[in-house]
Each structure stands twice: as C-alpha cells, then as structure tokens.
N, C-alpha and C. Protein backbone atom coordinates (compact mmCIF):
# COMPACT_ATOMS: atom_id res chain seq x y z
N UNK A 1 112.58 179.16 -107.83
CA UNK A 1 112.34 179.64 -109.18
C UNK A 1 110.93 179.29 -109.64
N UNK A 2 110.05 178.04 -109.31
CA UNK A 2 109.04 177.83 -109.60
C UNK A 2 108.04 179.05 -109.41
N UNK A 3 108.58 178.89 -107.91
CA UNK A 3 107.21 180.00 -106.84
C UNK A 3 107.23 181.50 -107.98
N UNK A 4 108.35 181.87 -108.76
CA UNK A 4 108.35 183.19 -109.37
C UNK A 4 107.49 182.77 -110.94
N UNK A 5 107.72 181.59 -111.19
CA UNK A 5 107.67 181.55 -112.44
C UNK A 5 105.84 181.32 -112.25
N UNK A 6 105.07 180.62 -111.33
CA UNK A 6 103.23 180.93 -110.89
C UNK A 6 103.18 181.54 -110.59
N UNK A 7 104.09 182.45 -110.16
CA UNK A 7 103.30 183.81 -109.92
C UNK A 7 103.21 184.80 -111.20
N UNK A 8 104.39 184.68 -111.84
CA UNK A 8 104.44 185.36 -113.38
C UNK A 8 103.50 184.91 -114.47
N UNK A 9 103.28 183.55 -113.80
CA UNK A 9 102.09 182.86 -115.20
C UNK A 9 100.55 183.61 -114.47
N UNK A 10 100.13 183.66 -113.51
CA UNK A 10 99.04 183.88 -112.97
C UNK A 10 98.77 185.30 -113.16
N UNK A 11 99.96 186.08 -112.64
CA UNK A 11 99.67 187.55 -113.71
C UNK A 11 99.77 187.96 -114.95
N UNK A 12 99.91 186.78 -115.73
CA UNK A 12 99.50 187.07 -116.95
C UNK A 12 98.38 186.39 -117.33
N UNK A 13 98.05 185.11 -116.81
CA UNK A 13 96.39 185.26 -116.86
C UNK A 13 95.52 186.49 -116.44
N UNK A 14 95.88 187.20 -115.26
CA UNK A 14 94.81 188.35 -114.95
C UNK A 14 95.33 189.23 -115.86
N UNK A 15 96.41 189.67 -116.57
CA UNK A 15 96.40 190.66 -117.85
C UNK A 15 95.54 190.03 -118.47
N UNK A 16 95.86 188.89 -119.14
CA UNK A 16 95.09 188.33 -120.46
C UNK A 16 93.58 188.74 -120.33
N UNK A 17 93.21 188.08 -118.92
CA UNK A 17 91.87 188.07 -118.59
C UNK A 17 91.57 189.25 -118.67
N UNK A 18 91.49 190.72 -118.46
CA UNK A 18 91.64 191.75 -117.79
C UNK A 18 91.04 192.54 -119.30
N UNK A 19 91.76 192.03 -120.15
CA UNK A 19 91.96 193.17 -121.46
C UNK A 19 90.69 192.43 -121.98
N UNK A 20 90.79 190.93 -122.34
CA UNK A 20 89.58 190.53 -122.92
C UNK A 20 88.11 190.93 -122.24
N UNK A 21 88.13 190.68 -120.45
CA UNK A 21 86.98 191.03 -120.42
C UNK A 21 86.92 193.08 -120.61
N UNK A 22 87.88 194.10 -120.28
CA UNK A 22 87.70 195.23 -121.19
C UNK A 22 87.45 195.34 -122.99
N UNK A 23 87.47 194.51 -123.53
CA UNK A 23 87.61 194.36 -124.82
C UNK A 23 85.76 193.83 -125.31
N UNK A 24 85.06 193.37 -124.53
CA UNK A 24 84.03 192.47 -123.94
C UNK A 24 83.07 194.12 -123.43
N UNK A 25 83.54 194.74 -122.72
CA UNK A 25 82.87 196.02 -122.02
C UNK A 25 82.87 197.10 -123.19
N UNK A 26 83.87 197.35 -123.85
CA UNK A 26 83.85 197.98 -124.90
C UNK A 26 82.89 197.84 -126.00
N UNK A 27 83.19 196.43 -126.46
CA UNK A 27 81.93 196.19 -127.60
C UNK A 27 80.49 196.23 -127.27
N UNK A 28 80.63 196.21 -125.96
CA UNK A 28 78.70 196.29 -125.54
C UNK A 28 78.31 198.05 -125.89
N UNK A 29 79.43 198.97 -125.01
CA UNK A 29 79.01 199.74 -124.54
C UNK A 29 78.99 200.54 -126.39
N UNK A 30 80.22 200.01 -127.22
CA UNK A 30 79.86 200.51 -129.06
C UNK A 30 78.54 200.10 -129.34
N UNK A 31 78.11 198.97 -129.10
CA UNK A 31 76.48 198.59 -129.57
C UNK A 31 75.43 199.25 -128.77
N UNK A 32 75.69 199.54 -127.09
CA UNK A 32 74.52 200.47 -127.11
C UNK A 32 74.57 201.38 -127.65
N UNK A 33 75.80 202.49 -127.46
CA UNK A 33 75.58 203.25 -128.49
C UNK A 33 74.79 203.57 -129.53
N UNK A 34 75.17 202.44 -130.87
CA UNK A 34 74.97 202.22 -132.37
C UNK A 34 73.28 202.45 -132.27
N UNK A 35 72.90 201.22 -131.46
CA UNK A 35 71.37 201.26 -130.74
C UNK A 35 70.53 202.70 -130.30
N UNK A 36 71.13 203.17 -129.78
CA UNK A 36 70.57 204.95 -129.20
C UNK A 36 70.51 205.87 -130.55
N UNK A 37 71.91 205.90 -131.31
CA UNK A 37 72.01 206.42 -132.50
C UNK A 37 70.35 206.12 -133.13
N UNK A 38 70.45 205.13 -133.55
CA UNK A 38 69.23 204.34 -134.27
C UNK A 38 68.04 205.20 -134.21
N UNK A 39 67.91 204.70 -132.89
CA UNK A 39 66.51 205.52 -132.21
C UNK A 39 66.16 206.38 -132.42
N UNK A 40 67.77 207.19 -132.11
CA UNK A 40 67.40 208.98 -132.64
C UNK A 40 67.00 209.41 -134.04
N UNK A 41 68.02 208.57 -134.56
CA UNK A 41 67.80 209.31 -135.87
C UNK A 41 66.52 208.90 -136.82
N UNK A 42 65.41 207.20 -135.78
CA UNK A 42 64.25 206.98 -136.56
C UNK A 42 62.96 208.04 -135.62
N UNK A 43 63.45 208.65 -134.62
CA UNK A 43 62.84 209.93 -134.23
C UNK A 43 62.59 211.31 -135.19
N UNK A 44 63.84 211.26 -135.25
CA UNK A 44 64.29 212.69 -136.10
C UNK A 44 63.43 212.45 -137.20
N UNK A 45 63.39 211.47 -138.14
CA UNK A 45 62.91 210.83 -139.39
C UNK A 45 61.18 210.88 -139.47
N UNK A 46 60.83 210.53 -138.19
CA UNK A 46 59.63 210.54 -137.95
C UNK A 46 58.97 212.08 -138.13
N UNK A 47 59.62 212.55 -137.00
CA UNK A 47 59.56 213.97 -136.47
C UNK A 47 59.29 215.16 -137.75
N UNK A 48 60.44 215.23 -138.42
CA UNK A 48 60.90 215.45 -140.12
C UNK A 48 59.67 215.38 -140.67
N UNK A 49 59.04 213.88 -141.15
CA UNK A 49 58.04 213.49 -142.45
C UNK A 49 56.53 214.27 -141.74
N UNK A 50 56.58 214.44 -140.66
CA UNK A 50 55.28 214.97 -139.76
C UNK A 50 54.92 216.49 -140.23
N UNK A 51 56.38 216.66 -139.67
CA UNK A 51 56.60 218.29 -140.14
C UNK A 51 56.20 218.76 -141.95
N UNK A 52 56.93 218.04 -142.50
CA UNK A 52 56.92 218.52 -143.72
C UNK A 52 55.66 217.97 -144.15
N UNK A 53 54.31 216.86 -143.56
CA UNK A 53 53.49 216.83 -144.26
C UNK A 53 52.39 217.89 -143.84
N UNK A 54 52.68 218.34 -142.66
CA UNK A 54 51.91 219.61 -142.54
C UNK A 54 51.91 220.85 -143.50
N UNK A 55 53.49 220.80 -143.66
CA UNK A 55 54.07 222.19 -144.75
C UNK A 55 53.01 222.04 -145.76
N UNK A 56 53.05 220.90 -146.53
CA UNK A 56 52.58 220.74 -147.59
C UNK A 56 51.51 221.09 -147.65
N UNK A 57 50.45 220.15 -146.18
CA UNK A 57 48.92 220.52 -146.57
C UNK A 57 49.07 222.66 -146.70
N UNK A 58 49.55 223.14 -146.03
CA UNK A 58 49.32 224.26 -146.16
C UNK A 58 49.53 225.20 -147.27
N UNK A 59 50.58 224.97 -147.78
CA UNK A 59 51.26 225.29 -149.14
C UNK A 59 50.70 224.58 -150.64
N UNK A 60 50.70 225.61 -151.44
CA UNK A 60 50.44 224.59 -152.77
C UNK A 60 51.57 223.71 -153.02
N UNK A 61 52.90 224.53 -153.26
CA UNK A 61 54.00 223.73 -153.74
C UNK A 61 55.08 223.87 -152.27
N UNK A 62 55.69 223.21 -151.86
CA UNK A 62 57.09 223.33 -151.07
C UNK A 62 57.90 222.47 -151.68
N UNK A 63 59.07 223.56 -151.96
CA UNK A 63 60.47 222.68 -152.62
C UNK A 63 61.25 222.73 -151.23
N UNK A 64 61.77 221.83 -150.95
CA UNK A 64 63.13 221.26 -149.43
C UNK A 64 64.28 220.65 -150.16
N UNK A 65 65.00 221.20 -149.81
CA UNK A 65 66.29 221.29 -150.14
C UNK A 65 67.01 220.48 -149.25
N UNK A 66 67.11 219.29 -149.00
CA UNK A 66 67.85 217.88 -147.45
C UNK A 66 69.94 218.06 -147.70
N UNK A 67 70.48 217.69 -146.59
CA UNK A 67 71.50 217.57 -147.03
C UNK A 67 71.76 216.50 -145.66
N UNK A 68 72.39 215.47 -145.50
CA UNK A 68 72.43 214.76 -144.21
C UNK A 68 73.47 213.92 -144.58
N UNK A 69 73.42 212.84 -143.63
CA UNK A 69 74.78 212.01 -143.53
C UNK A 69 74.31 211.23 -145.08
N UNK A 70 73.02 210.77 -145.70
CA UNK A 70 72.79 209.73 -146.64
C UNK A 70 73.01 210.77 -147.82
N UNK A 71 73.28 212.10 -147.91
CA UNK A 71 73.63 212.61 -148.93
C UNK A 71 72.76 213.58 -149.42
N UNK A 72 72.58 214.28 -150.60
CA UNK A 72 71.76 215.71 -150.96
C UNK A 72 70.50 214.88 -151.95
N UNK A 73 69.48 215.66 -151.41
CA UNK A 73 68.03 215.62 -151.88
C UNK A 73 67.62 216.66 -152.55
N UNK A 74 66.58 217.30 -153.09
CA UNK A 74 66.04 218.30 -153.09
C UNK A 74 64.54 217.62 -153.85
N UNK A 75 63.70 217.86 -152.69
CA UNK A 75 61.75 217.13 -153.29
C UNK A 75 61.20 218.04 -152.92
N UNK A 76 60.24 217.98 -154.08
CA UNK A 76 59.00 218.78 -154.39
C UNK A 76 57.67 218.57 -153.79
N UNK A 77 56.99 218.95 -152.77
CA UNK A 77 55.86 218.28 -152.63
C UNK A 77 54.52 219.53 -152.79
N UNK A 78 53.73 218.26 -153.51
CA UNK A 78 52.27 219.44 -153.86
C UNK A 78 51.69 219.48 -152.70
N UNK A 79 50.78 220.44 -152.47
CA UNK A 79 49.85 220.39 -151.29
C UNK A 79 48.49 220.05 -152.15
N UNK A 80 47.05 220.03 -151.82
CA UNK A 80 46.07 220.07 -152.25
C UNK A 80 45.43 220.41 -153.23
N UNK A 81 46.26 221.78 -153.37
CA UNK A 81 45.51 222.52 -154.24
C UNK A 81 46.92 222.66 -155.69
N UNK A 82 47.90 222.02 -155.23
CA UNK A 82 49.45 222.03 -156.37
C UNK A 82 49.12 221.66 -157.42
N UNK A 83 48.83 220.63 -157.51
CA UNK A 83 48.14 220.09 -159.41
C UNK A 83 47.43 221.03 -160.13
N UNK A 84 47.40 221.13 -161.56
CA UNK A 84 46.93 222.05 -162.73
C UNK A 84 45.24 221.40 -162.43
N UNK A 85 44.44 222.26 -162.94
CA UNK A 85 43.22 221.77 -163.85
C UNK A 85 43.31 221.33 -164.64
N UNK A 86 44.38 221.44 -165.36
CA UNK A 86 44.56 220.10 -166.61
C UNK A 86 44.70 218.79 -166.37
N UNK A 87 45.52 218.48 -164.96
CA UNK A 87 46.06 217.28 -164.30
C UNK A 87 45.12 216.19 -163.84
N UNK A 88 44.03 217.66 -163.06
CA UNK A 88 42.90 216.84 -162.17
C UNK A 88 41.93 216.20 -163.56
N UNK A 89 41.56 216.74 -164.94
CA UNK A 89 40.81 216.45 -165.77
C UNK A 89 41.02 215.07 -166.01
C-alpha cells in the first residue's frame, strides 16, 4: 500500500508542478504580448502625429475627427497661414 500511495503522492507533485510551471509560461507569454502591443501602438502614435503635422503645414485649417480605444476627439489644427490678421497683430 505504501509503494501506491509514492507513487500517487509523486504524481501529484508532477500535476502540481506541471500547472504552476504552465501557469509561469502563460504569464510571460501575456506580458510579451502586453509589451509588443505597446510598441505598436507608440508606432502608430508616432506615425499618426508625423502624418497629421504634415497635413497641417499644407492646409490652412484641418479639422480630424479620432475615434480609438482612449475614446472620441475631434482637433483643429492651423497650418501657417490659419490665424486671422487680427491674431498675428
């Protein structure tokens, strides 16, 4: 009865063991993830403010209308020539 009862304890150390270190593989592989996310979306962000400061120089006024995961925007940006003669006085 012993010999059954180490062998029953020892396979439940390798369950125990088994799930924790999967449990261990999991949380890495959620944080690289989270990490890549990041990246992208301070790409995108980058990418985005580049774009639209070109729009601008070209344009007097561009209104953008945003809608994304942080929620709805809508900004105005002048270009160069956007301000009144009254403004620049």
């Amino acid at each position: 009865m012993e010999h059954i009862s180490g062998e029953l304890l020892s396979a439940a150390v390798a369950v125990v063991g088994g799930l924790g270190l999967s449990g261990l593989v999991r949380a890495w592989i959620r944080h690289r993830t989270r990490l890549q996310v990041e990246r992208e979306r301070s790409a995108r962000a980058v990418a985005r403010a580049t774009g639209l400061a070109r729009i601008a120089r070209r344009h007097e006024t561009v209104l953008i209308d945003e809608k994304d995961q942080d929620g709805h925007r809508v900004v105005e940006m002048r270009g160069p020539a956007g301000g009144s003669r009254k403004e620049a006085a």
